[in-house]
Protein backbone atom coordinates (compact mmCIF):
# COMPACT_ATOMS: atom_id res chain seq x y z
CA UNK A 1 -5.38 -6.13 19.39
CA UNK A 2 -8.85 -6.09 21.15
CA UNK A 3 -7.87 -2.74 22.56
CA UNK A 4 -6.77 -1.14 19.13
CA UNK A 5 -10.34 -1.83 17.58
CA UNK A 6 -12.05 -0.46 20.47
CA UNK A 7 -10.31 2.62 20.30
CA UNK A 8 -10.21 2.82 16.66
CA UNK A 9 -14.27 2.08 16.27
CA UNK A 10 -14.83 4.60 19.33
CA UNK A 11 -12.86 7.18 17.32
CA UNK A 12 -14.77 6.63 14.28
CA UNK A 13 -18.03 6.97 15.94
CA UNK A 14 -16.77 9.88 17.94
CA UNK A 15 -16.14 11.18 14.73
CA UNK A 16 -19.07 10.66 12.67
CA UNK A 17 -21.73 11.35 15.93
CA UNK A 18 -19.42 14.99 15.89
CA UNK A 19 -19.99 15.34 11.91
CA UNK A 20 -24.18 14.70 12.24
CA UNK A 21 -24.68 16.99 15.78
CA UNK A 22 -22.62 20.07 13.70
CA UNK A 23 -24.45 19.59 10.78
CA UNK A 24 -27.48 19.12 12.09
CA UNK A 25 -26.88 22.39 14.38
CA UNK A 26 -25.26 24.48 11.28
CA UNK A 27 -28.29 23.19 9.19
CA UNK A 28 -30.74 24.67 11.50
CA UNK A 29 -29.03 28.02 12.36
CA UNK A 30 -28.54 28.96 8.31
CA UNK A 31 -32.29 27.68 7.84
CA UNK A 32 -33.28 30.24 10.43
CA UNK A 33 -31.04 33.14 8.96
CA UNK A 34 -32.53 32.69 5.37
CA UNK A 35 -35.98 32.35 7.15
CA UNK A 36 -35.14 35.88 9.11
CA UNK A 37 -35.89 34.43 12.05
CA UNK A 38 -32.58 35.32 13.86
CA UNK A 39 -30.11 38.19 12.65
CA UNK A 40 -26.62 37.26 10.91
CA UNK A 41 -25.20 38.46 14.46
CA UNK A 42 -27.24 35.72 16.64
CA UNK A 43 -26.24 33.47 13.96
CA UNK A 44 -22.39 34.08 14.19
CA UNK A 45 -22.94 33.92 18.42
CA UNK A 46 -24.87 30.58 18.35
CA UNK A 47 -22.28 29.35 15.29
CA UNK A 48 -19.21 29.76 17.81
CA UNK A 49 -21.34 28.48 20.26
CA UNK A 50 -21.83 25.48 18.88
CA UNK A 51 -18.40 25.03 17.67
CA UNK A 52 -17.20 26.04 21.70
CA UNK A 53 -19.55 22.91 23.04
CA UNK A 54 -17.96 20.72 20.59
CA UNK A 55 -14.55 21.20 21.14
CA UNK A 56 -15.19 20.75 24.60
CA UNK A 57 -17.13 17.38 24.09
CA UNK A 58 -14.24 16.22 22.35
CA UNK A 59 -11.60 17.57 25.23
CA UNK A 60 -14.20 16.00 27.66
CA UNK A 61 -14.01 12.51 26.26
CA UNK A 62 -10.14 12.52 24.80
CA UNK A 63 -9.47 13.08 28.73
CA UNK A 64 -11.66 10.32 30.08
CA UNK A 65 -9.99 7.92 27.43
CA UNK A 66 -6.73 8.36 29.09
CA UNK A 67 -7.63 8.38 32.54
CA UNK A 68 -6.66 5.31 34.22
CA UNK A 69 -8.09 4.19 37.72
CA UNK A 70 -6.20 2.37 40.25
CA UNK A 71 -7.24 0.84 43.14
């Protein structure tokens, strides 16, 4: 039971840290576009950028959930 709400609350904050680092990162990029600072091209590059890093944030810590060590 102890194990299901540590997994559960680590999901949820997983999630919700995931939501406020995109939209903090989105935020900033289309602030910069509509200040002209950086092109709609740079834009689209750091946008998939941003969305590459996350997915592999979450890949990174799905796969160190599941790893079990034996000694």
């Amino acid at each position: 039971m102890r194990e299901q709400n540590v997994v559960i609350w680590s999901g949820i904050a997983d999630l919700a840290l995931s939501f406020l680092r995109n939209g903090v990162a989105y935020a900033y990029l289309i602030r910069r576009v509509l200040d002209g600072s950086i092109s709609v091209s740079m834009f689209l590059l750091y946008f998939t950028a941003v969305g590459i890093l996350t997915n592999l944030s979450i890949c990174y810590v799905y796969r160190s959930r599941t790893l079990q060590f034996t000694f």
